[in-house]
N, C-alpha and C. Protein backbone atom coordinates (compact mmCIF):
# COMPACT_ATOMS: atom_id res chain seq x y z
N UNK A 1 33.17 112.77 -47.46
CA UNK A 1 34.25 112.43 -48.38
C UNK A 1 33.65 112.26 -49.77
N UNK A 2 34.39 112.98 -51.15
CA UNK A 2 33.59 112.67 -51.97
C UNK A 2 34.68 111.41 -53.35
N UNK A 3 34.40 111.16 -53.30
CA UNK A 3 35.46 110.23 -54.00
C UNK A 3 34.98 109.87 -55.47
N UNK A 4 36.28 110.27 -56.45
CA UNK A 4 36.19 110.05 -57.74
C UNK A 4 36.56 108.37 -58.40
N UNK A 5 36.02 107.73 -58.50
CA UNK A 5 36.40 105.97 -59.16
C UNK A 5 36.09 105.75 -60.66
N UNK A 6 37.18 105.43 -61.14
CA UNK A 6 36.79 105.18 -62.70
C UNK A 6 38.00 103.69 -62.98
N UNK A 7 37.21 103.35 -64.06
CA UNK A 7 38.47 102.39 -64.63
C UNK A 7 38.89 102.80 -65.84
N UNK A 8 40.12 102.32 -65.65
CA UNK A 8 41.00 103.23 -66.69
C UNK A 8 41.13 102.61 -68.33
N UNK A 9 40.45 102.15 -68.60
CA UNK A 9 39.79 101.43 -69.95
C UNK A 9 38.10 101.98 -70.53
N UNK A 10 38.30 102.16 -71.73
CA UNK A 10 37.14 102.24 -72.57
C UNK A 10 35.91 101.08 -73.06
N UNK A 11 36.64 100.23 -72.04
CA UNK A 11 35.38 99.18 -72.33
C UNK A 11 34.34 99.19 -71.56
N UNK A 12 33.41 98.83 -72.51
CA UNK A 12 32.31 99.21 -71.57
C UNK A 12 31.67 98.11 -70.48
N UNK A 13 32.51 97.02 -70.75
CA UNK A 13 31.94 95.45 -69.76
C UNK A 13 32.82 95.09 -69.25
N UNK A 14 33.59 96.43 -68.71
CA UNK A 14 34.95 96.04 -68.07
C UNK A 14 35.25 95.47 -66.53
N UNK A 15 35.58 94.44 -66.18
CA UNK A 15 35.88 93.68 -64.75
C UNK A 15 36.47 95.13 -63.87
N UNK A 16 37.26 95.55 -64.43
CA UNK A 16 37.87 96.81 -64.01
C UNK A 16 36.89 97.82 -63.40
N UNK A 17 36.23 98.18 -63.91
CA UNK A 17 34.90 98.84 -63.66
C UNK A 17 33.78 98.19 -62.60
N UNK A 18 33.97 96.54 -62.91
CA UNK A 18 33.19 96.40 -61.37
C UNK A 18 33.89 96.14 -60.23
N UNK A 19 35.29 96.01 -60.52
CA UNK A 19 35.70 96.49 -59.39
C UNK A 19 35.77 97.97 -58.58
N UNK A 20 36.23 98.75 -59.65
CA UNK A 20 35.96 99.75 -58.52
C UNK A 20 34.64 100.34 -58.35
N UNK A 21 33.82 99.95 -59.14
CA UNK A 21 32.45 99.96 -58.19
C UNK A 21 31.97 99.37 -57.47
N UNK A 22 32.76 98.30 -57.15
CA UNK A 22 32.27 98.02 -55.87
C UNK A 22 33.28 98.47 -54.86
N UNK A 23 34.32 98.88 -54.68
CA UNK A 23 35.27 99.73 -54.05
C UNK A 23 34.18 100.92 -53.69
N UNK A 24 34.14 101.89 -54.58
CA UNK A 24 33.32 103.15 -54.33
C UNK A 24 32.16 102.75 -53.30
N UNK A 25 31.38 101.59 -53.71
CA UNK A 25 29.73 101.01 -52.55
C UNK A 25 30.50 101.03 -51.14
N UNK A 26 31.97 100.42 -51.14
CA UNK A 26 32.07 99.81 -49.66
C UNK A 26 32.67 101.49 -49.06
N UNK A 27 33.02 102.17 -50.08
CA UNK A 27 32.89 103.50 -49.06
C UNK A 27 32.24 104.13 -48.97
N UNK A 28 30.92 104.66 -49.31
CA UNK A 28 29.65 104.73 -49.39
C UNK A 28 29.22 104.08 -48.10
N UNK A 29 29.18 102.61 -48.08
CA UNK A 29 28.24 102.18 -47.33
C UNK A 29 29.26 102.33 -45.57
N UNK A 30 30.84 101.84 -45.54
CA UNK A 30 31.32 102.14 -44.31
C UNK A 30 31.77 103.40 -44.41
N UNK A 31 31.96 104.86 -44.82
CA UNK A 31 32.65 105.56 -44.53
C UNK A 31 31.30 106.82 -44.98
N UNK A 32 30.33 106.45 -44.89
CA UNK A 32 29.24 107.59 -45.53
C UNK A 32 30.09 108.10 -46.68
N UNK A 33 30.94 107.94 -47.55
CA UNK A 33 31.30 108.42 -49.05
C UNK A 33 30.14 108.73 -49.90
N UNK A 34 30.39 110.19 -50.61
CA UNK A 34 29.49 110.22 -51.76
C UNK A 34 30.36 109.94 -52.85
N UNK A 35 30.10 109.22 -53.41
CA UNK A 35 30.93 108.90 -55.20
C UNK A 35 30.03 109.22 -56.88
N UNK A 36 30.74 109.63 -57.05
CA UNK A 36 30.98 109.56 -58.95
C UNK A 36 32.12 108.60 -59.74
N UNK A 37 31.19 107.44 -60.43
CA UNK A 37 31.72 106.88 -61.60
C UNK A 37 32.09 107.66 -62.77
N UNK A 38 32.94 107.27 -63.38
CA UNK A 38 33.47 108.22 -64.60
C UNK A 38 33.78 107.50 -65.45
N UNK A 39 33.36 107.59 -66.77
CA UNK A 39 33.19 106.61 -68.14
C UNK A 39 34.54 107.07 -69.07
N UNK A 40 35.54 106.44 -68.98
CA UNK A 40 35.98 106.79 -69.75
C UNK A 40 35.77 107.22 -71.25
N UNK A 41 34.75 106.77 -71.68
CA UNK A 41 34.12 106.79 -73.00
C UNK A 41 33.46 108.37 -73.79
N UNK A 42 33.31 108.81 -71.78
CA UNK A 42 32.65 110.37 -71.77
C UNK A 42 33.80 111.70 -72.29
N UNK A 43 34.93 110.81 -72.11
CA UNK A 43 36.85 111.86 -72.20
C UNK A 43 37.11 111.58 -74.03
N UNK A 44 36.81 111.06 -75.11
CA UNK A 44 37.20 110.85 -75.94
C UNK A 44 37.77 112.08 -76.70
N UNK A 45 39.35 111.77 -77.13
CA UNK A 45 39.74 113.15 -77.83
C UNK A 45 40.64 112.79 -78.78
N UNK A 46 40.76 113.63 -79.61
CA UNK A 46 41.91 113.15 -80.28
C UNK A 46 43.29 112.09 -79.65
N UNK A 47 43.91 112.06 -80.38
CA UNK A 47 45.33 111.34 -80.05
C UNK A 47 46.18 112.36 -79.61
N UNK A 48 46.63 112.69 -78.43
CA UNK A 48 47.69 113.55 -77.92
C UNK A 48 48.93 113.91 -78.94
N UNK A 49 49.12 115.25 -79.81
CA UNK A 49 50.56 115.69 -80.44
C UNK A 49 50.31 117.30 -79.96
N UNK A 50 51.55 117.63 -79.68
CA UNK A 50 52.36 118.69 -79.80
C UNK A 50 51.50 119.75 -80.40
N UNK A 51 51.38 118.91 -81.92
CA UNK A 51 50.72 120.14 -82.67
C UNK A 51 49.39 120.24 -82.77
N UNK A 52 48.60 118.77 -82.19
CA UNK A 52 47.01 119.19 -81.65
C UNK A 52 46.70 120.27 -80.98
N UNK A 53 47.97 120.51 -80.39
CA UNK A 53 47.75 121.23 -78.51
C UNK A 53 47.65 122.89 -79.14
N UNK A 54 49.06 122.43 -79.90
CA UNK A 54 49.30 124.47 -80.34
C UNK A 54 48.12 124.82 -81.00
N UNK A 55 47.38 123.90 -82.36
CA UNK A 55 46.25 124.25 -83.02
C UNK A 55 45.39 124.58 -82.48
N UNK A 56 45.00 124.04 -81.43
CA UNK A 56 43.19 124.08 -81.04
C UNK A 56 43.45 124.19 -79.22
N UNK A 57 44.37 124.09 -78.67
CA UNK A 57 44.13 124.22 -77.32
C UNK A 57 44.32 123.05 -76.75
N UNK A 58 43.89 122.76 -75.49
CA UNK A 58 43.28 121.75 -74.32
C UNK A 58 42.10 121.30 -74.72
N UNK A 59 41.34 120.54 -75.18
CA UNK A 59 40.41 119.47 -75.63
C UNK A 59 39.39 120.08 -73.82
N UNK A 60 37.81 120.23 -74.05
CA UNK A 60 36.98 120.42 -73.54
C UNK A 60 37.55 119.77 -72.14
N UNK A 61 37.01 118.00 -72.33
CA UNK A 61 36.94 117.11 -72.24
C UNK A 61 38.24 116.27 -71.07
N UNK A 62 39.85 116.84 -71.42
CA UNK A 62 40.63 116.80 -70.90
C UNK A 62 40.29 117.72 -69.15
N UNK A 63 40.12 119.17 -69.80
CA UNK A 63 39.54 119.61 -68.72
C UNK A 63 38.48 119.36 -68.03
N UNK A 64 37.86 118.75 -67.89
CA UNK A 64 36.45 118.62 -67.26
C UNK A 64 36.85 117.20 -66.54
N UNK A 65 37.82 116.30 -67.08
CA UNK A 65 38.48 115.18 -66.68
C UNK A 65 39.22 116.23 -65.69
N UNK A 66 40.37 116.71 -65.45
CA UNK A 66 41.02 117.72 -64.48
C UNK A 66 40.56 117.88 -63.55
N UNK A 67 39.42 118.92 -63.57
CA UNK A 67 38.60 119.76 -63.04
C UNK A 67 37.29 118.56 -61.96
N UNK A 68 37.16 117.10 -62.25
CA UNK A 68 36.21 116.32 -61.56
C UNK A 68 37.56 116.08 -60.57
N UNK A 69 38.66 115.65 -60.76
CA UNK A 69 39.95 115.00 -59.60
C UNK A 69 39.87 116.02 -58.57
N UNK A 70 39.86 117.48 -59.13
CA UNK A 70 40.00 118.66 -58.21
C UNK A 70 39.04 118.97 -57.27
N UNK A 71 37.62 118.62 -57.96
CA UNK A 71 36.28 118.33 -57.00
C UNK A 71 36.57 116.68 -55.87
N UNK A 72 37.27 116.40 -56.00
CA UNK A 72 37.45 115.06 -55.22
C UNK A 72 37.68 115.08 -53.97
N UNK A 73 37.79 114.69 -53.18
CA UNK A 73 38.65 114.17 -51.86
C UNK A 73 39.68 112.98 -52.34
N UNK A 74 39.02 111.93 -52.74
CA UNK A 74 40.31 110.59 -52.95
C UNK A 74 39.74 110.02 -54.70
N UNK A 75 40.74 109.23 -54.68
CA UNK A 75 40.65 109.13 -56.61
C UNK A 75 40.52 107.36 -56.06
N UNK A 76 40.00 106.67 -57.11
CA UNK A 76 39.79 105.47 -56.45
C UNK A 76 40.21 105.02 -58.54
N UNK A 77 40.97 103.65 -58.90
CA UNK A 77 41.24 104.00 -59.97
C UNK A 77 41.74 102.32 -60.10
N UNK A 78 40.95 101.87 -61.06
CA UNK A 78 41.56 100.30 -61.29
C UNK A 78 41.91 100.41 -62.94
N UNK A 79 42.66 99.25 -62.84
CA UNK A 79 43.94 99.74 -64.50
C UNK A 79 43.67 98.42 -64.83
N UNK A 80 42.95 98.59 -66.15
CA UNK A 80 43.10 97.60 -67.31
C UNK A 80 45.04 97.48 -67.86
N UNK A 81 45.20 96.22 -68.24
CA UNK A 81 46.27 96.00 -68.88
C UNK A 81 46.24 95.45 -69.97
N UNK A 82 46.75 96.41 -70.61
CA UNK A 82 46.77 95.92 -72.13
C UNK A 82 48.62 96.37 -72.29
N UNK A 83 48.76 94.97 -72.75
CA UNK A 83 50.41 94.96 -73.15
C UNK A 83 50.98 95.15 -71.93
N UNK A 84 50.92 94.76 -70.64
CA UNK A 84 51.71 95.50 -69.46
C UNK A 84 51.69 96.62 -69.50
N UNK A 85 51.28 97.74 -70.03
CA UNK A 85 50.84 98.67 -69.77
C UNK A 85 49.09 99.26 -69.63
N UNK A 86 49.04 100.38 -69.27
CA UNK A 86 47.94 101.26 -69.31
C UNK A 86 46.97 101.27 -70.79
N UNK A 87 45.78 101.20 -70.48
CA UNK A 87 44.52 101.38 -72.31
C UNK A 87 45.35 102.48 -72.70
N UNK A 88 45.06 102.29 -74.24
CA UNK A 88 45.34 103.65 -75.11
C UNK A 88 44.55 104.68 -74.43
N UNK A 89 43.04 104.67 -74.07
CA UNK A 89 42.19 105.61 -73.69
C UNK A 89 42.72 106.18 -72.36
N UNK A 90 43.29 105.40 -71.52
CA UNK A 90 43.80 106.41 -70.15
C UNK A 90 44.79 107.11 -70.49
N UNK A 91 45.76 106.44 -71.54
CA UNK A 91 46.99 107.07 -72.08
C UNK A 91 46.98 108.46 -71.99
N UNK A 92 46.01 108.66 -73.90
CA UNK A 92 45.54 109.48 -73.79
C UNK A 92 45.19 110.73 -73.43
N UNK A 93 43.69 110.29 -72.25
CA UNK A 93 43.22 111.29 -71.41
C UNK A 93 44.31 111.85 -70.70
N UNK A 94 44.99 111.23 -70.20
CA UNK A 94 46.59 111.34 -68.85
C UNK A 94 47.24 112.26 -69.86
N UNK A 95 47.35 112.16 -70.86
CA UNK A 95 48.20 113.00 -71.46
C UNK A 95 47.91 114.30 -71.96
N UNK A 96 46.52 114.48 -72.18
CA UNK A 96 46.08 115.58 -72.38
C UNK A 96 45.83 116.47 -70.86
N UNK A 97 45.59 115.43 -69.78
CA UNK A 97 45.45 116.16 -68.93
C UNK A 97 46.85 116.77 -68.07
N UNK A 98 47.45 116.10 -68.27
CA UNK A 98 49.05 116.81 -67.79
C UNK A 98 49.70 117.54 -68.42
N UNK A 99 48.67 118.20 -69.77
CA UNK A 99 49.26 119.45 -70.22
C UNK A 99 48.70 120.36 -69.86
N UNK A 100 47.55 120.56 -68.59
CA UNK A 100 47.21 121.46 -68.34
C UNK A 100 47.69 122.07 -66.85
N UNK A 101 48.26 120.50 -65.95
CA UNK A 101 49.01 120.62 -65.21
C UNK A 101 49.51 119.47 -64.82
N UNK A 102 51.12 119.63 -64.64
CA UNK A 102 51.56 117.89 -64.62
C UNK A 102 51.25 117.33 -63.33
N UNK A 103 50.87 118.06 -62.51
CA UNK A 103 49.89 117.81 -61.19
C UNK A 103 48.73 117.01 -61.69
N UNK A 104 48.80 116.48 -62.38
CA UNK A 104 47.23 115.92 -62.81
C UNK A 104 45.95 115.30 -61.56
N UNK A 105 47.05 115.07 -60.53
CA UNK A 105 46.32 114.48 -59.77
C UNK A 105 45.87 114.82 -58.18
N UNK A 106 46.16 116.68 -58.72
CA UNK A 106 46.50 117.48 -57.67
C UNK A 106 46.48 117.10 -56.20
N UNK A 107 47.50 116.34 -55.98
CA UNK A 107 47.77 115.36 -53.86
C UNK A 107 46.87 114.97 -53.88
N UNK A 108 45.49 114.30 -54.67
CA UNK A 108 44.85 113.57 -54.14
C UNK A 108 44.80 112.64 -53.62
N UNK A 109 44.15 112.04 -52.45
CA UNK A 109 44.46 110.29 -51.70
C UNK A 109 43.94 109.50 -53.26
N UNK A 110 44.95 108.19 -52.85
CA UNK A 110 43.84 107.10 -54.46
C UNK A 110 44.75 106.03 -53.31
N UNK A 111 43.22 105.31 -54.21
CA UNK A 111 43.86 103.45 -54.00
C UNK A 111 43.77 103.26 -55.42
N UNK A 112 44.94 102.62 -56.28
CA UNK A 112 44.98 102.30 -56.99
C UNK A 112 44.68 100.44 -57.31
N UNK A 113 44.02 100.04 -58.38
CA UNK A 113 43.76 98.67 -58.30
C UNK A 113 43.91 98.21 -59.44
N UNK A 114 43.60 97.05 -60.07
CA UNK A 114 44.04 96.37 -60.70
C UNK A 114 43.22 95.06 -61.13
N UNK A 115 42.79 94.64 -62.05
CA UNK A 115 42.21 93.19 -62.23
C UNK A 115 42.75 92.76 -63.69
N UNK A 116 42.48 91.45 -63.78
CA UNK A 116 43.04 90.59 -64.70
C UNK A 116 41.90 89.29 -64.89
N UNK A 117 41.88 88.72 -65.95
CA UNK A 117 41.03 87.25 -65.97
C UNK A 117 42.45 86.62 -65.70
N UNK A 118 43.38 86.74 -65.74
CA UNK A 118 44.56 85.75 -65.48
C UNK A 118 45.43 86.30 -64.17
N UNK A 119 46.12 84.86 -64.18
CA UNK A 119 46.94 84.71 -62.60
C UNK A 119 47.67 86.16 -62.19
N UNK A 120 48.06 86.84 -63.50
CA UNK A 120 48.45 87.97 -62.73
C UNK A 120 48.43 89.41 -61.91
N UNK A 121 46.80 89.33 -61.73
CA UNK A 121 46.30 90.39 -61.61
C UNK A 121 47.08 91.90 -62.15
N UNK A 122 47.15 91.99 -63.16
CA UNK A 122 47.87 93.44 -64.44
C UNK A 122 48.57 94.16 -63.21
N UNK A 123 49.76 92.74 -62.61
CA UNK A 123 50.98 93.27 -61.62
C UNK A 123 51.27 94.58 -61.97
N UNK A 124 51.31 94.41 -63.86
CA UNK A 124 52.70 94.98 -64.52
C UNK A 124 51.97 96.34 -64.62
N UNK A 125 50.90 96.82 -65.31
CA UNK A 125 50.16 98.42 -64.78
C UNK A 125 50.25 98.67 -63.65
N UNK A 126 50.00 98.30 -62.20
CA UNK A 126 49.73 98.19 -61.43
C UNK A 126 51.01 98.94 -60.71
N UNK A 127 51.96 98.49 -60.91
CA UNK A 127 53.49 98.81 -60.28
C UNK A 127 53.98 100.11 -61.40
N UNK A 128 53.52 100.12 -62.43
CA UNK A 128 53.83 101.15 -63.07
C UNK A 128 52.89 102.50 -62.75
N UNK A 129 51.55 102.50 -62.67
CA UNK A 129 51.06 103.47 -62.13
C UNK A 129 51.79 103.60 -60.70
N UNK A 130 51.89 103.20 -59.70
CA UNK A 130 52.47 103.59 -58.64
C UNK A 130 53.79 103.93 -58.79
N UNK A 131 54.62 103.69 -59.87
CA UNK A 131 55.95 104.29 -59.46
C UNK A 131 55.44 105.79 -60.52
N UNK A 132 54.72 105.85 -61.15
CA UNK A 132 54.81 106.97 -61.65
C UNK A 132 54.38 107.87 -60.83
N UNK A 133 52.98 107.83 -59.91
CA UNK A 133 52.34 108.85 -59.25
C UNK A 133 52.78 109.48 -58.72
N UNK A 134 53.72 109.31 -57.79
CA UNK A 134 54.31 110.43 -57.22
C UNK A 134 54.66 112.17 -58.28
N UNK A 135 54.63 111.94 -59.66
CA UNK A 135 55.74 112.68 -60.11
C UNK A 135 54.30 113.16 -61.09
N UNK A 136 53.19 112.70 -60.81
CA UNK A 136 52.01 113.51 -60.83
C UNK A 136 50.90 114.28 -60.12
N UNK A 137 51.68 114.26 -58.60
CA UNK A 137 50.85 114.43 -57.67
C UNK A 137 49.88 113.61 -56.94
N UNK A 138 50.05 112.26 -57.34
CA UNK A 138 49.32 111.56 -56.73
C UNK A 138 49.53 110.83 -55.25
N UNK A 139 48.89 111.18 -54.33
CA UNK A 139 48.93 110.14 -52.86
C UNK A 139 48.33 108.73 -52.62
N UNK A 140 49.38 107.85 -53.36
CA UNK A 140 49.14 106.52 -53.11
C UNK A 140 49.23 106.03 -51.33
N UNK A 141 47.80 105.73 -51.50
CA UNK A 141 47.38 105.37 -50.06
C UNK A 141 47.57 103.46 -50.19
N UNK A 142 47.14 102.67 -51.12
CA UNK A 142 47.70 101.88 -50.90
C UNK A 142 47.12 101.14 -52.64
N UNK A 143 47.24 99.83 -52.77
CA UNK A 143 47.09 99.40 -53.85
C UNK A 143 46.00 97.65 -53.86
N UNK A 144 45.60 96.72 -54.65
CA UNK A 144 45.03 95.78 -54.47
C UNK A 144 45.38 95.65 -56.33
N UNK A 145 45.60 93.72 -56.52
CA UNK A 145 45.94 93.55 -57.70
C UNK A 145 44.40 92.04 -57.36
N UNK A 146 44.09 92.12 -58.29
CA UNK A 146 42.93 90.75 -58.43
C UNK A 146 43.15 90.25 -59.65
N UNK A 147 43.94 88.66 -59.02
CA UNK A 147 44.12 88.19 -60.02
C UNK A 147 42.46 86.90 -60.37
N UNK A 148 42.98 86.31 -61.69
CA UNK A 148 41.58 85.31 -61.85
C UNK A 148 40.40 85.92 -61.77
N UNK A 149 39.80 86.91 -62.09
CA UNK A 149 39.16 87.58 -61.35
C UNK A 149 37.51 87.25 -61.78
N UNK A 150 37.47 86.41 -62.80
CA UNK A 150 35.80 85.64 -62.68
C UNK A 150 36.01 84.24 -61.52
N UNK A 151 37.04 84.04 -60.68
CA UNK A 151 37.14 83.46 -60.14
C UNK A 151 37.38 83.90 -58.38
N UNK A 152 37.15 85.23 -58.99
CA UNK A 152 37.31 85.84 -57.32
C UNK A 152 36.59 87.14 -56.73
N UNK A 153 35.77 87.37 -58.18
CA UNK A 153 34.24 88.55 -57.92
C UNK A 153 32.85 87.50 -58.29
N UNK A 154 32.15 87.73 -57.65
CA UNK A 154 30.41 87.49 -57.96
C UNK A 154 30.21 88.47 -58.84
N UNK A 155 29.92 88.37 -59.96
CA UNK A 155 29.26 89.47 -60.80
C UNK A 155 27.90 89.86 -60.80
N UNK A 156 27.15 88.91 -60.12
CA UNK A 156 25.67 88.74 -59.90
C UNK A 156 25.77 90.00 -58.75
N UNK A 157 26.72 89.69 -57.64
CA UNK A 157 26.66 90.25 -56.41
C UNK A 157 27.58 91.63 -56.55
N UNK A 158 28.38 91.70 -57.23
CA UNK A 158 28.94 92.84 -57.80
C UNK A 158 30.05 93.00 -56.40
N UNK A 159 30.93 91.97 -56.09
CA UNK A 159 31.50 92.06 -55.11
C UNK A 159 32.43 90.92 -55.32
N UNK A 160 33.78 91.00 -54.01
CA UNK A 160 34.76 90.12 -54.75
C UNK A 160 33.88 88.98 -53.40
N UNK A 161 34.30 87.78 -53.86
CA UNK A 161 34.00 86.58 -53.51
C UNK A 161 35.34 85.69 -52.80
N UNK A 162 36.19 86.44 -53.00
CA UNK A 162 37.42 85.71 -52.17
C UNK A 162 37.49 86.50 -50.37
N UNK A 163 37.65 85.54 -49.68
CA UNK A 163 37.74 86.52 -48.32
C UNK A 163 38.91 87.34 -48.04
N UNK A 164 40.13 86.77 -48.84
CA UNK A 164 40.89 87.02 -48.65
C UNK A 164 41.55 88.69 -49.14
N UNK A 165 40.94 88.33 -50.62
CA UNK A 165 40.80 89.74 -51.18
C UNK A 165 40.01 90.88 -50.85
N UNK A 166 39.19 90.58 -50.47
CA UNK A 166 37.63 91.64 -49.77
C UNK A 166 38.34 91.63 -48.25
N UNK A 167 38.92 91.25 -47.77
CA UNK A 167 39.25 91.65 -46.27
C UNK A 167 40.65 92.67 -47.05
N UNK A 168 41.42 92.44 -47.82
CA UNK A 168 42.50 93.32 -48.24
C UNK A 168 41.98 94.66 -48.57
N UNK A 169 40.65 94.31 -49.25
CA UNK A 169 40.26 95.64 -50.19
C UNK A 169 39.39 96.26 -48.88
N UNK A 170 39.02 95.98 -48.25
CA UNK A 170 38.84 96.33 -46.93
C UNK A 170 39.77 97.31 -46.39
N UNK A 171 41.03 96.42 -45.70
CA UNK A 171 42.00 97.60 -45.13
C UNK A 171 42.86 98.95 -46.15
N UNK A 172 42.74 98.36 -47.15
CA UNK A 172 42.96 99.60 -48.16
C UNK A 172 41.96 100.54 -48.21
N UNK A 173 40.87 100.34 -48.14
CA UNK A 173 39.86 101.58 -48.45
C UNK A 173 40.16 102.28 -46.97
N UNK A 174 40.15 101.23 -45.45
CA UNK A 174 40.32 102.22 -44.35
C UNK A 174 41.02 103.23 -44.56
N UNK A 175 42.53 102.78 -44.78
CA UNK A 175 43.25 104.15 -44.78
C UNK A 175 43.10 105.23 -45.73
N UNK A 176 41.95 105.24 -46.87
CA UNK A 176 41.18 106.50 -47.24
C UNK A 176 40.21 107.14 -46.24
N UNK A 177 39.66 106.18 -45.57
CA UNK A 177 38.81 106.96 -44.54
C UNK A 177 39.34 107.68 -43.08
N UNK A 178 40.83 107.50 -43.12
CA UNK A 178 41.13 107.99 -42.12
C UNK A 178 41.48 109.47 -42.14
C-alpha cells in the first residue's frame, strides 16, 4: 500500500503535520505501508484566477501535486483551520489542481483528520472537507478530529497520548488496510 499524508497548511511546525505523521508510522509499522510526506510549502503558486490559467497554463507544481494522489493507494490528510475553514495554501493548491481535473482526488481511499490547540478539534474544516469530497472524487474511509491537542499528542514521542484517541485513530487507519 503506498499512501500519500500531508497537512493541509504551510506551516512548517504544524500539530497537523505531526499528526499525520504519525498516522502514516502506524501504517507503515501495522499494515507494511510505504508513505510519502508532502510539504505543502513544495506546491507554492500563484493565487488561483481565471486569467492566470488562460495566460500561462496549469502551474508545474499543481501538477506534480495531481500526479503524487494518482501514484497513491490512500490519501491520508489532516486540515489546519483557519477561520473554520481550510489554509489559504490548500485552498489554493485544491484549486489549481481541480482545474486539471475536478477528480482531484481520483477515488482515492483517505482518512481525513483534523487537530486544533482548542476544545474543538477544527470540527468546522473537518465536516467541510467531508461533505465536499465526494464531488471530488474522494473515498472517505473515515475521519478523527483532535481536540486540545498539546494535551493529547507527546511531541517528544510523536504520537497521540490519549488512549482514547489512538485506539480511534487506530480503527480508522484499519479500514484503509482492508
Amino acid at each position: 500500500m503506498k499512501v500519500l499524508a500531508f497537512a493541509a497548511t504551510n506551516s512548517r511546525h504544524s500539530i497537523n503535520k505531526a499528526l499525520v505523521t504519525h498516522a502514516a508510522e502506524l501504517l507503515q509499522r501495522n499494515a507494511g505501508a510505504e508513505f510519502e510526506i508532502l510539504d505543502l510549502n513544495d506546491f507554492e503558486m500563484p493565487i488561483y484566477s481565471i486569467d492566470r490559467e488562460q495566460q500561462g497554463g496549469i502551474p508545474e507544481p499543481a501538477q506534480a501535486f495531481f500526479n503524487k494522489i494518482g501514484e497513491a493507494d490512500v490519501v491520508l490528510i489532516s486540515y489546519a483551520e483557519h477561520n473554520g475553514n481550510v489554509t489559504a495554501a490548500y485552498k489554493n493548491l485544491f484549486d489549481w489542481a481541480s482545474r486539471i481535473d475536478q477528480k482531484v482526488y481520483q477515488n482515492k481511499a483517505a482518512l481525513l483528520m483534523a487537530a486544533s490547540p482548542g476544545p474543538g478539534g477544527a470540527q468546522s474544516v473537518l465536516a467541510s472537507a467531508s461533505g465536499s469530497a465526494p464531488y471530488f472524487a474522494m473515498d472517505v474511509k473515515g475521519s478523527l478530529s483532535v481536540p486540545s491537542f498539546y494535551d493529547n499528542f507527546d511531541g517528544e514521542r510523536g504520537e497521540l497520548s490519549n488512549p482514547q484517541l489512538a485506539q480511534q485513530l487506530a480503527a480508522e487507519l484499519a479500514k484503509l488496510a482492508d
